[in-house]
Protein backbone atom coordinates (compact mmCIF):
# COMPACT_ATOMS: atom_id res chain seq x y z
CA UNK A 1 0.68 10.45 -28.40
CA UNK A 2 -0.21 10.17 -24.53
CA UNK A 3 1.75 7.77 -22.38
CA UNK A 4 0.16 4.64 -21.64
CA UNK A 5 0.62 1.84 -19.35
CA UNK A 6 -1.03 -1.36 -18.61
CA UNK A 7 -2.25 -2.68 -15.07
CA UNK A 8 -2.02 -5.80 -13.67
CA UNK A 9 -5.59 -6.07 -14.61
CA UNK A 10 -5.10 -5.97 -17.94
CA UNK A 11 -6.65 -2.62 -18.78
CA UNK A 12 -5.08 0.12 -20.52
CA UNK A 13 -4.73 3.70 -18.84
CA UNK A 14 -3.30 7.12 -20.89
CA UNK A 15 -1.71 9.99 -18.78
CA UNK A 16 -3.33 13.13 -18.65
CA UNK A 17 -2.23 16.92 -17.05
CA UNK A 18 -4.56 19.75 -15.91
CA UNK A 19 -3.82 22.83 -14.10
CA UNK A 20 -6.33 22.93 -10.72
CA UNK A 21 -6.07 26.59 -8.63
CA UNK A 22 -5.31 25.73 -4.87
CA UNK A 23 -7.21 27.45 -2.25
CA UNK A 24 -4.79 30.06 -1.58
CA UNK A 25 -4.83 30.78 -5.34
CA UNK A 26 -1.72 28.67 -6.37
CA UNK A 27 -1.51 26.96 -9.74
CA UNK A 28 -0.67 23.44 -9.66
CA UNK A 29 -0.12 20.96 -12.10
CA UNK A 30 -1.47 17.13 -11.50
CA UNK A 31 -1.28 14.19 -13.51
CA UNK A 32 -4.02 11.74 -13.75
CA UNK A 33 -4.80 8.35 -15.55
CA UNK A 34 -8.11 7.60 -17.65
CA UNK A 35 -9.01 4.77 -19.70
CA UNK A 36 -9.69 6.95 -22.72
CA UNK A 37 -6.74 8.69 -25.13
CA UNK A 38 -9.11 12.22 -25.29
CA UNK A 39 -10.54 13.17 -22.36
CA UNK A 40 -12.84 16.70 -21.30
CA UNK A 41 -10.91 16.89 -18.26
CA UNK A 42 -7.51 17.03 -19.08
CA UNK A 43 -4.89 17.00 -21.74
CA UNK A 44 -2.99 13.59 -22.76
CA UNK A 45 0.73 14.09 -21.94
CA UNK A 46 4.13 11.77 -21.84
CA UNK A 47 5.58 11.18 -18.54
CA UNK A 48 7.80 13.71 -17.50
CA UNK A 49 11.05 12.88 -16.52
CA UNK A 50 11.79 12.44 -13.08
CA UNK A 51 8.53 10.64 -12.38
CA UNK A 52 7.76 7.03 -12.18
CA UNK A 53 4.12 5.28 -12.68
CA UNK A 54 3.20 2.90 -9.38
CA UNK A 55 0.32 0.26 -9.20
CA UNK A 56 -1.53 -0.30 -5.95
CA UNK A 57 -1.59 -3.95 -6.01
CA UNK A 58 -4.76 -4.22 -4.40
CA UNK A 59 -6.95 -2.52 -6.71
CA UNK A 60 -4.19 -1.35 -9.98
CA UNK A 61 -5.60 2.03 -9.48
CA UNK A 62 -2.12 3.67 -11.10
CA UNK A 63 -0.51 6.61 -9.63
CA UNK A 64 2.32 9.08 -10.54
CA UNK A 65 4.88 10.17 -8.28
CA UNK A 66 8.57 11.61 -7.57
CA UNK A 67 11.59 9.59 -8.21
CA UNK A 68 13.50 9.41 -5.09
């Protein structure tokens, strides 16, 4: 089961994870939000720990980041 969180909106968003390459050729890891559990682009995840979920209040586009 994916994490999923709810914007201000309303709507309900599930965490995903993919691997991109950089342009020097470094794997990285990001973490992304879509409205649907199974998605082509991405695996569904939990959060990891040491991350926390932020809403832009403008818009509720949600965003993972760093706890600091």
């Amino acid at each position: 089961m994916a994490y999923s969180h709810t914007n201000s909106k309303g709507i309900k968003y599930y965490l995903h994870q993919t691997e991109v390459t950089l342009r020097g050729g470094k794997k990285q890891t990001i973490y992304f939000f879509a409205k649907v559990e199974k998605n082509a682009k991405g695996t569904p995840v939990d959060l990891p720990e040491g991350r926390i979920v932020s809403e832009n209040p403008r818009n509720g586009f949600l965003t993972v980041s760093k706890k600091k």
